[in-house]
N, C-alpha and C. Protein backbone atom coordinates (compact mmCIF):
# COMPACT_ATOMS: atom_id res chain seq x y z
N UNK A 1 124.47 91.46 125.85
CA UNK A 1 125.43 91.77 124.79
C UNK A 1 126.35 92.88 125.28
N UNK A 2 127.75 92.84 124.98
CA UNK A 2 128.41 93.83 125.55
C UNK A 2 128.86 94.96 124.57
N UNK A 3 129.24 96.01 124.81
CA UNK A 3 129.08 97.03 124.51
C UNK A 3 130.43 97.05 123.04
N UNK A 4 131.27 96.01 122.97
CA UNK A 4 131.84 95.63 121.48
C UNK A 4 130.97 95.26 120.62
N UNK A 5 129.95 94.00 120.99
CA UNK A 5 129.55 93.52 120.10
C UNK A 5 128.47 94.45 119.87
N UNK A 6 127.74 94.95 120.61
CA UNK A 6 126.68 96.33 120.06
C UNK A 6 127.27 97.04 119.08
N UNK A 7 128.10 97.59 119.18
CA UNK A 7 128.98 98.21 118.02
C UNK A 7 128.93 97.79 117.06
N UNK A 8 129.41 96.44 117.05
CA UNK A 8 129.91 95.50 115.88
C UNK A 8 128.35 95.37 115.03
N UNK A 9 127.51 94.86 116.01
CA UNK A 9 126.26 95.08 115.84
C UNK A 9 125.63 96.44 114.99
N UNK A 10 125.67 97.47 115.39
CA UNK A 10 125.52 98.59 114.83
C UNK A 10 126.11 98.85 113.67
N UNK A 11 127.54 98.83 113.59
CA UNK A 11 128.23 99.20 112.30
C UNK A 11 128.05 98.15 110.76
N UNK A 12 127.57 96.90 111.06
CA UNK A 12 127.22 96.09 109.71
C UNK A 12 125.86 96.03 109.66
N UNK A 13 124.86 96.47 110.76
CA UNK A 13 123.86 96.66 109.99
C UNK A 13 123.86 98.51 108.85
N UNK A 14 124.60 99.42 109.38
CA UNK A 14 124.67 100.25 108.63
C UNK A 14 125.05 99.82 107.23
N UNK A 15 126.32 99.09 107.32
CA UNK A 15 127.18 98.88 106.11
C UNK A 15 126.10 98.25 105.77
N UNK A 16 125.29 97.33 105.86
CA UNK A 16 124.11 96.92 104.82
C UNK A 16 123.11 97.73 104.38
N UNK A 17 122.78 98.39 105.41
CA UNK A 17 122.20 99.71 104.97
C UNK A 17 122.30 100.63 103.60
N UNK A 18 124.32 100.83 103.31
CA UNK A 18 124.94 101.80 103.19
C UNK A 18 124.89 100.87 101.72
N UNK A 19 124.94 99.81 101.86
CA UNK A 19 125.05 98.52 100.51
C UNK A 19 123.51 98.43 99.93
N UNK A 20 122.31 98.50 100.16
CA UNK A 20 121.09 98.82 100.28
C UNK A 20 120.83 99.86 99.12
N UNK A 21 121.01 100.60 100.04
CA UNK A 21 120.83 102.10 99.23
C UNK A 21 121.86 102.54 98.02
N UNK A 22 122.82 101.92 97.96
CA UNK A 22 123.95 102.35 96.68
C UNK A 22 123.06 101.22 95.89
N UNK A 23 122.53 100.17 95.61
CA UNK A 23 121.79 98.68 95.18
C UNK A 23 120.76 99.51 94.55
N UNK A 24 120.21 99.98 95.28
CA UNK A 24 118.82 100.86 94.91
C UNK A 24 118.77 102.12 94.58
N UNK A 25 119.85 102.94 94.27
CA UNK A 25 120.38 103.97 93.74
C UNK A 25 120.82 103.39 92.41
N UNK A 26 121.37 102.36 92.00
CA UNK A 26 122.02 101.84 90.86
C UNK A 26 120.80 101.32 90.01
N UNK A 27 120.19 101.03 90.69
CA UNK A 27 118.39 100.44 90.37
C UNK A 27 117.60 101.59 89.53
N UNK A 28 117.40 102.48 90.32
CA UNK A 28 116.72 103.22 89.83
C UNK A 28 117.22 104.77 88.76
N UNK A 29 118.19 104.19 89.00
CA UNK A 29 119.57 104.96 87.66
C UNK A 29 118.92 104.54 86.40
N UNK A 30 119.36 103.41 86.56
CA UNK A 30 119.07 102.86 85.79
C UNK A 30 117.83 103.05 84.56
N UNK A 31 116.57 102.14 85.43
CA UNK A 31 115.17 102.71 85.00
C UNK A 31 114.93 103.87 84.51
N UNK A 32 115.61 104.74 85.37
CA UNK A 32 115.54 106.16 84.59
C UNK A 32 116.03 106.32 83.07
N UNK A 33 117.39 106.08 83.08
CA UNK A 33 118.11 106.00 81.83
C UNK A 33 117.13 105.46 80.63
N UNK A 34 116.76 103.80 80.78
CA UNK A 34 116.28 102.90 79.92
C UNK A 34 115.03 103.42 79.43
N UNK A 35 114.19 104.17 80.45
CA UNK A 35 112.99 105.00 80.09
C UNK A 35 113.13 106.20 79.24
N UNK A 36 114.57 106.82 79.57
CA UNK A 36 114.80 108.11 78.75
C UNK A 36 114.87 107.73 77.07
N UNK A 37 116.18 106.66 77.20
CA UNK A 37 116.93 106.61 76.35
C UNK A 37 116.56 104.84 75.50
N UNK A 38 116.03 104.03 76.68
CA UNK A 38 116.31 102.72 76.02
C UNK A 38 117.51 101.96 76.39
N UNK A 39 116.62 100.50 76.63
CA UNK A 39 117.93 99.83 77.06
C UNK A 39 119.20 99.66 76.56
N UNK A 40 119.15 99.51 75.11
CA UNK A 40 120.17 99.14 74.29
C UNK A 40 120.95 100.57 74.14
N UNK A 41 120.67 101.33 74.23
CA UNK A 41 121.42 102.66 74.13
C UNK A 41 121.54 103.21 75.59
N UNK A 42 121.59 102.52 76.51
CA UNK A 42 122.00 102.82 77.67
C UNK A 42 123.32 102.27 78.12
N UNK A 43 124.65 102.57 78.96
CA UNK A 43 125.64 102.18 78.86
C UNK A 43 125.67 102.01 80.32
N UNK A 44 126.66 100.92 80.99
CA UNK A 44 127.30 100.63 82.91
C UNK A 44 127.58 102.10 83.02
N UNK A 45 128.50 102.64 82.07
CA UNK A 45 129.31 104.13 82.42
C UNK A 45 128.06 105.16 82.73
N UNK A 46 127.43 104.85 82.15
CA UNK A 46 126.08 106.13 82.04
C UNK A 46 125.28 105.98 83.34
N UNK A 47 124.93 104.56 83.96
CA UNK A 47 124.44 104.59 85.07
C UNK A 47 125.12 104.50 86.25
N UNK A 48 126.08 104.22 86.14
CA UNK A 48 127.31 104.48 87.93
C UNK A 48 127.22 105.88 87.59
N UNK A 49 127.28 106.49 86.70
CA UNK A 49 127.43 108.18 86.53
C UNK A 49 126.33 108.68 87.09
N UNK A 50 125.11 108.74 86.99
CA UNK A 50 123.85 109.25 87.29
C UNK A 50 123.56 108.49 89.02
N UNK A 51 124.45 107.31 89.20
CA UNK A 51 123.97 107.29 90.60
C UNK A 51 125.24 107.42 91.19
N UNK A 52 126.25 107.96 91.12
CA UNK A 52 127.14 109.05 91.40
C UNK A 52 128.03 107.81 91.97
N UNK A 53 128.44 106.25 91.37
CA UNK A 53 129.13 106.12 91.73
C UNK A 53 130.17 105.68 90.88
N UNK A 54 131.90 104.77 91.45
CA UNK A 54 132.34 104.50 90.31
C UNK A 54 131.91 103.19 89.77
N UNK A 55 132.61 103.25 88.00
CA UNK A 55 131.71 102.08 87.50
C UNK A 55 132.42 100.52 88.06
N UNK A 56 133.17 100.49 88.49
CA UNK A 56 133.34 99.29 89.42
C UNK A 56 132.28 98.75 90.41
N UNK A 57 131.99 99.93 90.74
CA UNK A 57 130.72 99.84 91.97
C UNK A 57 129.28 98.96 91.65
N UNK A 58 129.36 99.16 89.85
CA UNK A 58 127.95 98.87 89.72
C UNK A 58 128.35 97.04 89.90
N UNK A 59 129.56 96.29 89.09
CA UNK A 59 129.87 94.89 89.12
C UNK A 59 129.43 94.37 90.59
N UNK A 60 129.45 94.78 91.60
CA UNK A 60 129.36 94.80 93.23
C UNK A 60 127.69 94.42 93.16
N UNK A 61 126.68 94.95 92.94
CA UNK A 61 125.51 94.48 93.05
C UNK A 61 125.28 93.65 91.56
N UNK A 62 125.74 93.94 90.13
CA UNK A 62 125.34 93.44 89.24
C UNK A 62 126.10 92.77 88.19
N UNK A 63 126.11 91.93 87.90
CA UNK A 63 127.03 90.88 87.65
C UNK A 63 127.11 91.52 85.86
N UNK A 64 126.05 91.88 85.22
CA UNK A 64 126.00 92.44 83.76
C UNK A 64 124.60 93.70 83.90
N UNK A 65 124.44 94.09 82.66
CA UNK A 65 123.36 94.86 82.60
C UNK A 65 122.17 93.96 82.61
N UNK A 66 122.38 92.92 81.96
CA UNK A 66 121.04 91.83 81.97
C UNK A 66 120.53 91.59 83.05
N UNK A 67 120.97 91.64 84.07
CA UNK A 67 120.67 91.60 85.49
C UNK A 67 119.66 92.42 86.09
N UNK A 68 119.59 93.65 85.33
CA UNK A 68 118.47 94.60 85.87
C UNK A 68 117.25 94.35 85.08
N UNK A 69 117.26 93.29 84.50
CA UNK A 69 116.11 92.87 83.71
C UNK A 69 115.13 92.14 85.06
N UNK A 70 116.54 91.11 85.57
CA UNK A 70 115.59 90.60 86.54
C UNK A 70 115.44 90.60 88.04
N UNK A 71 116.17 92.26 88.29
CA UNK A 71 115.74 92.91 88.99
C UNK A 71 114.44 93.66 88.56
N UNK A 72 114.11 93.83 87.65
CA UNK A 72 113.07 94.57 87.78
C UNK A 72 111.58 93.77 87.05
N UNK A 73 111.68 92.29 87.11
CA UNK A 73 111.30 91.48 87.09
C UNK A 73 110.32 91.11 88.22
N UNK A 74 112.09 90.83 89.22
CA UNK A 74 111.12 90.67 90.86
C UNK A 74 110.39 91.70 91.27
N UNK A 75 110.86 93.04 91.01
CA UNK A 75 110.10 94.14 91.46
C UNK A 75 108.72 93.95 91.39
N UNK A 76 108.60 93.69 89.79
CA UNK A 76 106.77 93.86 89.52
C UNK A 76 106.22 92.59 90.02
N UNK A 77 106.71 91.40 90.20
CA UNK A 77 106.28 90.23 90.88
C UNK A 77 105.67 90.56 92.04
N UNK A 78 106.58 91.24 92.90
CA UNK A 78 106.09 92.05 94.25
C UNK A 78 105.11 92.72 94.54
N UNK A 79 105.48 93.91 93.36
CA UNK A 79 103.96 94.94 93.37
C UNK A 79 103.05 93.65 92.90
N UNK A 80 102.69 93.14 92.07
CA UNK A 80 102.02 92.09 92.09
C UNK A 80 100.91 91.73 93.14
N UNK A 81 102.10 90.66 94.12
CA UNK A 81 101.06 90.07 94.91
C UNK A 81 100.53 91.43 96.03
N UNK A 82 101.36 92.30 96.17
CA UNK A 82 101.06 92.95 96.73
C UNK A 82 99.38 93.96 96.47
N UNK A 83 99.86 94.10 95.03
CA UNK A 83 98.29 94.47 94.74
C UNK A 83 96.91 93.41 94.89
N UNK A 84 97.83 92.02 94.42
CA UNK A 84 96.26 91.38 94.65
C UNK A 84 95.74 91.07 96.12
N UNK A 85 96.35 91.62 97.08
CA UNK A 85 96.31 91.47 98.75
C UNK A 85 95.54 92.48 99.05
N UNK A 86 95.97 93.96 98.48
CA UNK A 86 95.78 95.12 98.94
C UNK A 86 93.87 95.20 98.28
N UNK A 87 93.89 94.48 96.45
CA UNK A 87 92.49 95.01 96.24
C UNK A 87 91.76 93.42 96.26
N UNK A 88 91.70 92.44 97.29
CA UNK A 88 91.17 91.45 97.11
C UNK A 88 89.61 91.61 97.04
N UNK A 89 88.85 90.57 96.43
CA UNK A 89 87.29 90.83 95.86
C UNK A 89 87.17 90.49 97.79
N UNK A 90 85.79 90.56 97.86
CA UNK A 90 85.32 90.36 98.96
C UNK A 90 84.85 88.80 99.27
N UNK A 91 84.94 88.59 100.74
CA UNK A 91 84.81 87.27 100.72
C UNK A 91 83.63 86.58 100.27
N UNK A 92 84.03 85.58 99.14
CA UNK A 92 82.74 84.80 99.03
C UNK A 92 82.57 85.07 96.98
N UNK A 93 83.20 86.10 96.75
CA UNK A 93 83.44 86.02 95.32
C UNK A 93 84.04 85.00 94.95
N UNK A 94 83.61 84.78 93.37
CA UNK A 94 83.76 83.55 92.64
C UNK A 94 85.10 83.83 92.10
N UNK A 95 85.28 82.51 90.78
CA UNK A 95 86.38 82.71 90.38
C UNK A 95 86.19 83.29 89.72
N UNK A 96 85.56 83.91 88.53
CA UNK A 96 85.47 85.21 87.26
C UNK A 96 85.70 86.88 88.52
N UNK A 97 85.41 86.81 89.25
CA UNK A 97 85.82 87.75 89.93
C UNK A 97 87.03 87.90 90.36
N UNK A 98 87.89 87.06 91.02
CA UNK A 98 89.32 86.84 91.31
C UNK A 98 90.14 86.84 89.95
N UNK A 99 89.73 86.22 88.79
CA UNK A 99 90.31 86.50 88.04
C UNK A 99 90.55 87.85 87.07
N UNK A 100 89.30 88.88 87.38
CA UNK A 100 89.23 90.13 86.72
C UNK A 100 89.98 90.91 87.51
N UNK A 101 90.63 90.26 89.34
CA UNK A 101 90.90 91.27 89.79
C UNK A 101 92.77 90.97 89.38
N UNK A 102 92.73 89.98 89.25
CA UNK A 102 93.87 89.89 88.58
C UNK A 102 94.74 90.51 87.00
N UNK A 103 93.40 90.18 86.38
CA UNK A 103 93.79 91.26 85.33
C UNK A 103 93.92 92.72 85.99
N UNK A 104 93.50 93.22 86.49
CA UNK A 104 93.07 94.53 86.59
C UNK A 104 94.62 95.06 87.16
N UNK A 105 94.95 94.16 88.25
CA UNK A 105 96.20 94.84 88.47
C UNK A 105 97.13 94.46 88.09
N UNK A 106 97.40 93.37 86.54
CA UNK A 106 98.23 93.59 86.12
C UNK A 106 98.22 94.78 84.92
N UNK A 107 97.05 95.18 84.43
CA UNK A 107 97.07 96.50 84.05
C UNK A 107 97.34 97.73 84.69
N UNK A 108 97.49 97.65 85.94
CA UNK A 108 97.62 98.65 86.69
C UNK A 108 98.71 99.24 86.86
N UNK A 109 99.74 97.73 87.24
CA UNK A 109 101.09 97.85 87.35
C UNK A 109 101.50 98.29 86.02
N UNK A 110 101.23 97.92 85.11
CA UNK A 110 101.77 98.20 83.74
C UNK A 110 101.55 99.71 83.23
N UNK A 111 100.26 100.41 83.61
CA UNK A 111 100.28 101.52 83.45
C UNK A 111 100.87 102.31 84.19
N UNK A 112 101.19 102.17 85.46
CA UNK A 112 101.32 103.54 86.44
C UNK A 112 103.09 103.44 85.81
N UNK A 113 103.71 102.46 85.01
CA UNK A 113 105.06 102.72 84.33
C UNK A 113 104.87 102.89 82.92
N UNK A 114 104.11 102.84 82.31
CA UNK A 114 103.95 102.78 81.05
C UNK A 114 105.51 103.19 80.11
N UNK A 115 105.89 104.21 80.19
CA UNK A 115 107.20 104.43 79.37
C UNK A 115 108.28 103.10 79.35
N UNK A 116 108.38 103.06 80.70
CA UNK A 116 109.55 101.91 81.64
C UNK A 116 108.92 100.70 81.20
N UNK A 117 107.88 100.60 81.23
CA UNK A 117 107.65 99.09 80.48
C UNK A 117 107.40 98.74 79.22
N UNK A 118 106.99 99.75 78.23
CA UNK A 118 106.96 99.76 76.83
C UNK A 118 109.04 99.74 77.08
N UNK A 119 110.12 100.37 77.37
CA UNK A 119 111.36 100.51 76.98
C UNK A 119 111.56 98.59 77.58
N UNK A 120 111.37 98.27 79.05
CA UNK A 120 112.09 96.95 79.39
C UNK A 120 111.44 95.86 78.57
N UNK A 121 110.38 95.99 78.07
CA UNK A 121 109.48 94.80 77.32
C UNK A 121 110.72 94.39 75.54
N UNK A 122 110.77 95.10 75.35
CA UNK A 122 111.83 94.99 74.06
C UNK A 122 112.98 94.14 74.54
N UNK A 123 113.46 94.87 75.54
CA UNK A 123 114.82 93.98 76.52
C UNK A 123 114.53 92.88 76.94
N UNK A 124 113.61 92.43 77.84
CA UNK A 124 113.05 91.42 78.23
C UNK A 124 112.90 90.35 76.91
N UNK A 125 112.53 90.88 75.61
CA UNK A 125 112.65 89.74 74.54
C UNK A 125 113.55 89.63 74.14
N UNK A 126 114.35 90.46 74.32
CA UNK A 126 115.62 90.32 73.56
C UNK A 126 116.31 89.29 74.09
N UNK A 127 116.25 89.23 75.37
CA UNK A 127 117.03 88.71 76.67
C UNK A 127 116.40 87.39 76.36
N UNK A 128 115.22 86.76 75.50
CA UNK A 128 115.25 85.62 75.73
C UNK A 128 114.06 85.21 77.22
N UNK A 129 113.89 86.04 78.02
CA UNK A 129 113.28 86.10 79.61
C UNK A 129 111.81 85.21 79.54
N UNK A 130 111.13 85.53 78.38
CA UNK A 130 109.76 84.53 78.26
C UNK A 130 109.83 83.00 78.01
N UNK A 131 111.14 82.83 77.13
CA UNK A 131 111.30 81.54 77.81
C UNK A 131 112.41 80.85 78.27
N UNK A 132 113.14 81.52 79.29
CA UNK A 132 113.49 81.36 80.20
C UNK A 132 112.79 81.31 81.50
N UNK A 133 112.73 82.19 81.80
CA UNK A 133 111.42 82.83 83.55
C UNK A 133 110.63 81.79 83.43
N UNK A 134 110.45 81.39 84.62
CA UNK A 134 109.69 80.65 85.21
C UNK A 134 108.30 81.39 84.78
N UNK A 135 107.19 80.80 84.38
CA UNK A 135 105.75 81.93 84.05
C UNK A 135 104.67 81.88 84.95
N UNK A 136 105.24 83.19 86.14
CA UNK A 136 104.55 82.96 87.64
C UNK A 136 103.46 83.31 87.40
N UNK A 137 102.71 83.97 86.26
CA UNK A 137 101.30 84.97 86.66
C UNK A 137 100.57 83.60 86.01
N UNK A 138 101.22 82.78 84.82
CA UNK A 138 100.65 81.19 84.83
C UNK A 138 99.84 80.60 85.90
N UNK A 139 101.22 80.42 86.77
CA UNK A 139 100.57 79.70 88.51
C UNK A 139 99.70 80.65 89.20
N UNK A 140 99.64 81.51 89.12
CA UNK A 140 98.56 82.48 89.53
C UNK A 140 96.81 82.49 89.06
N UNK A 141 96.94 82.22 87.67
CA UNK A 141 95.98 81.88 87.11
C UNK A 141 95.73 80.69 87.44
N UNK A 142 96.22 79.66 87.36
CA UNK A 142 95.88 78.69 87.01
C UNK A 142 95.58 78.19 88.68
N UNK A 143 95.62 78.67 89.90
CA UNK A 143 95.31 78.52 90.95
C UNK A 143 93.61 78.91 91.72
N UNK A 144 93.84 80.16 90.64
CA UNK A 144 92.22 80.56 90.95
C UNK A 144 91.49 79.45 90.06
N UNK A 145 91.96 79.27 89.12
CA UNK A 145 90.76 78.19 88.35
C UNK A 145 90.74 76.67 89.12
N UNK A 146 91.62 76.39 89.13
CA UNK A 146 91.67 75.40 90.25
C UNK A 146 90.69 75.31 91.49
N UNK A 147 90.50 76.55 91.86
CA UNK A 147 90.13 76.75 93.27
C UNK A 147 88.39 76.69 92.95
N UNK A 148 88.09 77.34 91.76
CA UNK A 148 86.67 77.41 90.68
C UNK A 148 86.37 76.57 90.06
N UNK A 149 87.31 74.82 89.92
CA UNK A 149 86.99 74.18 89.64
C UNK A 149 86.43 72.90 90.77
N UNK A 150 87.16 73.49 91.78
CA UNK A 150 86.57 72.43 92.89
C UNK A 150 85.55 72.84 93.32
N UNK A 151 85.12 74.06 93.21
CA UNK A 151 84.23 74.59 93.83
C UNK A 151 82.63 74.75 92.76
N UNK A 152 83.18 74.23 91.59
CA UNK A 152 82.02 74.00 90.77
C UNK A 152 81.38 74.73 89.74
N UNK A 153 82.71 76.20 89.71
CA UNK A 153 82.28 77.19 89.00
C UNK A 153 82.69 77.10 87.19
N UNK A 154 83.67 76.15 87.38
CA UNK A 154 84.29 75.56 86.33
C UNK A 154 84.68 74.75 85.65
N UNK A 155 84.20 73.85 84.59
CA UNK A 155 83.91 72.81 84.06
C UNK A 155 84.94 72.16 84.26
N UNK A 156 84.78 70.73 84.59
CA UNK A 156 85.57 69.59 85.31
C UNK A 156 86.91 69.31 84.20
N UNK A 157 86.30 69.57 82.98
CA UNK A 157 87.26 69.29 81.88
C UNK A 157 88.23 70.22 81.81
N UNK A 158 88.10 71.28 82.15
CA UNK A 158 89.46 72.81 82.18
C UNK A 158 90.05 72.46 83.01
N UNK A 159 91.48 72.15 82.53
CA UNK A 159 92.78 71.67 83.01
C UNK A 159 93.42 73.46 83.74
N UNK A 160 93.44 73.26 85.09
CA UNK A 160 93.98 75.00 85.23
C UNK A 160 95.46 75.26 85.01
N UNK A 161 96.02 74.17 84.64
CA UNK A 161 97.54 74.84 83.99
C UNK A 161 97.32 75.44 82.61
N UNK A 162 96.61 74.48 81.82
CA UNK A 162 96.21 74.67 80.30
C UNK A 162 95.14 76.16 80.43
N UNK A 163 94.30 76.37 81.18
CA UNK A 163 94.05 77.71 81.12
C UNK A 163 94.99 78.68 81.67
N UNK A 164 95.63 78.60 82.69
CA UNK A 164 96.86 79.13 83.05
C UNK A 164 97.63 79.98 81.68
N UNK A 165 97.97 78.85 81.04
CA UNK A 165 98.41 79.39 79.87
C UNK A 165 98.11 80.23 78.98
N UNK A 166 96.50 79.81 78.82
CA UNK A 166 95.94 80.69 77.95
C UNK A 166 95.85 81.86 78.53
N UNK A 167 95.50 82.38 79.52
CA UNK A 167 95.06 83.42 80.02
C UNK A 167 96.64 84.53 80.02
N UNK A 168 98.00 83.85 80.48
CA UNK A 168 99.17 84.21 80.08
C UNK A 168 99.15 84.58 78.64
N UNK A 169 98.79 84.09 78.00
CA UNK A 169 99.14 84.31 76.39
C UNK A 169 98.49 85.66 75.69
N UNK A 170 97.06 85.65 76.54
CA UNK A 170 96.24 86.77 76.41
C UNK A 170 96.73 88.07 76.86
N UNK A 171 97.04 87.86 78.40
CA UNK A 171 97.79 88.78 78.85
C UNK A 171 99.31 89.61 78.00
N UNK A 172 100.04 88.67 77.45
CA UNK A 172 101.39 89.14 77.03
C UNK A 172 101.02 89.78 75.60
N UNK A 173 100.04 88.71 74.95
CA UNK A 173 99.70 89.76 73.74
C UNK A 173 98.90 90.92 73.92
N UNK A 174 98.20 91.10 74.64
CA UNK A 174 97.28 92.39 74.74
C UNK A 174 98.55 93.94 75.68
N UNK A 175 99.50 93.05 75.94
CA UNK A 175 100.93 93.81 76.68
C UNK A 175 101.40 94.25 75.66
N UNK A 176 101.84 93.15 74.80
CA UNK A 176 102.56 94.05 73.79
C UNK A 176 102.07 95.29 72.80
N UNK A 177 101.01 94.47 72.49
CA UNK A 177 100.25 95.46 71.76
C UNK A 177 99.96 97.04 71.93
N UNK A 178 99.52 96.57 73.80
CA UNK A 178 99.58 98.31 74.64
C UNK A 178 100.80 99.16 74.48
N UNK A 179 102.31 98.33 74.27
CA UNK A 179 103.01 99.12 74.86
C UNK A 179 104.01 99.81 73.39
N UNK A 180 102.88 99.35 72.16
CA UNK A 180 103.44 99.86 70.52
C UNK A 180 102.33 100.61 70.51
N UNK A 181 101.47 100.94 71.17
CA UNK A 181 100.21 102.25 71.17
C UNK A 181 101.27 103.65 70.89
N UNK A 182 100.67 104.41 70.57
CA UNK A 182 101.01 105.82 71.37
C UNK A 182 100.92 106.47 72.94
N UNK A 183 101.23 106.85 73.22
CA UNK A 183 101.52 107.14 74.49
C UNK A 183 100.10 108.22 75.04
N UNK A 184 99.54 108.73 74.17
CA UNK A 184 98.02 109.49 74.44
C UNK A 184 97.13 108.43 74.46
N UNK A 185 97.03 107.24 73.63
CA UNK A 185 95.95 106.68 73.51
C UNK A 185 96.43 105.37 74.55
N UNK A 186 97.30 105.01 75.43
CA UNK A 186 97.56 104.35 76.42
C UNK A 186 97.12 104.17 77.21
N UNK A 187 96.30 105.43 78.40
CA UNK A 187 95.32 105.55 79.59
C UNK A 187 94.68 104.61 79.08
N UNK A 188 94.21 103.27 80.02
CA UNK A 188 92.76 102.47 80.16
C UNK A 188 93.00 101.82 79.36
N UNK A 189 93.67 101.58 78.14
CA UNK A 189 93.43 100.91 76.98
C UNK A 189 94.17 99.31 77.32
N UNK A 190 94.61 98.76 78.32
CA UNK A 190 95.44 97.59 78.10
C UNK A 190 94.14 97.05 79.70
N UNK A 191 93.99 97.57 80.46
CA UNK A 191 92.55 97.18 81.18
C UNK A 191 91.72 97.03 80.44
N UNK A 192 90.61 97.83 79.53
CA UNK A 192 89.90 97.52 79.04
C UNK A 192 90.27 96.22 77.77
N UNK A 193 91.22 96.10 77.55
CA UNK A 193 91.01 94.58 76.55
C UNK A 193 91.45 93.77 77.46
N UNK A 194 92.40 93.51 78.23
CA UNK A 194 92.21 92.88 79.31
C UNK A 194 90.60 91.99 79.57
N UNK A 195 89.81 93.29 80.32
CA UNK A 195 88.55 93.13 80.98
C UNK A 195 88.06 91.98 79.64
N UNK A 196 87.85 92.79 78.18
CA UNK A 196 87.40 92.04 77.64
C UNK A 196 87.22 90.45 77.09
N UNK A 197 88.98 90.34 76.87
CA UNK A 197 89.58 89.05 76.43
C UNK A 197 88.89 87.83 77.40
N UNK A 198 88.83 88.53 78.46
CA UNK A 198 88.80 87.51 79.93
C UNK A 198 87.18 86.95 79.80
N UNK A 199 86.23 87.80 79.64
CA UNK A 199 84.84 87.88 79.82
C UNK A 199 84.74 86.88 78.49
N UNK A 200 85.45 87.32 77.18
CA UNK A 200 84.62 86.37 76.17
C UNK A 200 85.60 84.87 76.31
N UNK A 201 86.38 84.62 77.29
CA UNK A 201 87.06 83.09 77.46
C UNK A 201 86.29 83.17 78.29
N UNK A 202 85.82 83.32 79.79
CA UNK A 202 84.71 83.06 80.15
C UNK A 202 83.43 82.57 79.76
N UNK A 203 82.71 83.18 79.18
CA UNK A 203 81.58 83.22 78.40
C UNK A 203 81.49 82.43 77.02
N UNK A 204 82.53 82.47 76.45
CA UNK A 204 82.82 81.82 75.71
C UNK A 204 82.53 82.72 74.25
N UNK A 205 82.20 82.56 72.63
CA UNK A 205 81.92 83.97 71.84
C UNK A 205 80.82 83.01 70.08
N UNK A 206 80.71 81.46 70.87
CA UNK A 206 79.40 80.93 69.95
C UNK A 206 78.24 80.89 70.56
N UNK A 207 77.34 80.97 70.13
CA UNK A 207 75.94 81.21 69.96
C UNK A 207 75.29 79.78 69.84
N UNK A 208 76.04 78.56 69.45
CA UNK A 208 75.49 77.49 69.17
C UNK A 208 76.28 76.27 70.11
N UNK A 209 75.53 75.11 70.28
CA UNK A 209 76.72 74.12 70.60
C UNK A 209 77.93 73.42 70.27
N UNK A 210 78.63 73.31 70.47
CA UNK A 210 79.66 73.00 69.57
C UNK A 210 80.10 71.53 69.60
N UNK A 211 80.22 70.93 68.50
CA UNK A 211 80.53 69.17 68.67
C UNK A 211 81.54 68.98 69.50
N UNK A 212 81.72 67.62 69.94
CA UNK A 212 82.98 67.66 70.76
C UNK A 212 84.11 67.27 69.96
N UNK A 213 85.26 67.66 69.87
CA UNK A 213 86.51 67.33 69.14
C UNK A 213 86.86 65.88 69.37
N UNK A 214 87.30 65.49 68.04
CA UNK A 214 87.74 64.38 68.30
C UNK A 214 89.02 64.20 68.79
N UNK A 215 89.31 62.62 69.09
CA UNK A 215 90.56 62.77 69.83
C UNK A 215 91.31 62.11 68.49
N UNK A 216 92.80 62.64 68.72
CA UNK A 216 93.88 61.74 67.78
C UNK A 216 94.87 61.03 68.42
């Protein structure tokens, strides 16, 4: 390579660099704001201001404000798999184990933001995003059961999309619920029902057999 194109080379990976970091300065303006103040009472002017640039600048990475919804969407998708990589059960655990570890760090993620996600969770409905978004922690679930159903841990009849779902449904209501708590009584509290919800769909919560449903 000759010593132009090194240059040339050099100077647009900066400028992406330089595009990078104003992206992720506008990002986290942001979050800040919506956590202070709330999404809806947050303004474009208010966050090019706080990440010191002009408000033209912000149209350049973000097409509207709705946009940082699903920027910060993908974010937690990320931390996500990333957590379930970082705390995987050990080899040879079942599926009730893979699946608690899944709860666990989606409580995790949810707490270590707690303000930021009690403020984007309001936005996120507002926005319509639950049913719109694709419902990835669905396929997530519904992969480990899959994997527990071939393997024998899980009755042939549990469809793992249809638990997929359920286990989503559990999750978003026991979310919301955490994030209309008070903010003292928040620590642990969206893990521990979590933990719970999961154990009595597991386990199941009759004492007797139950007839089989009829079909219609």
């Amino acid at each position: 390579m000759d010593s132009n194109a090194s240059k040339a080379t050099q100077t647009l990976g900066r400028r992406e660099r330089n595009k990078q970091r104003v992206k992720e300065r506008l990002y986290t303006s942001a979050l800040t704001l919506f956590t202070e103040h709330g999404y809806d009472q947050t303004s474009i002017d208010e966050i090019a201001e706080l990440a010191d640039v002009a408000r033209g600048t912000f149209f350049n990475y973000f097409q509207r404000k709705e946009d940082l919804i699903s920027a910060w969407g993908e974010q937690r998708r990320a931390r996500l798999a990333a957590c379930l990589k970082e705390h995987e059960p050990a080899s040879g655990s079942g599926c009730s184990a893979r699946l608690e570890q899944c709860m666990c760090a989606l409580a995790r993620i949810n707490e270590e933001e707690a303000d930021l996600t009690a403020a984007m969770l309001t936005a996120w409905v507002k926005a319509g995003r639950p049913l719109l978004e694709e419902p990835y922690v669905t396929e997530i679930f519904a992969d480990i059961v899959k994997t527990g159903r071939e393997q024998g841990e899980i009755v042939p009849e549990a469809d793992p999309e249809h638990v997929g779902n359920i286990l989503r449904d559990i999750y978003l209501g026991a979310l919301f619920r955490w994030s209309r708590q008070q903010p003292e009584v928040r620590p642990g509290a969206l893990d521990r029902e979590l933990r719970t919800a999961l154990k009595l769909l597991i386990h199941g919560i009759s004492t007797q057999p139950q007839p089989e449903l009829r079909r219609t």
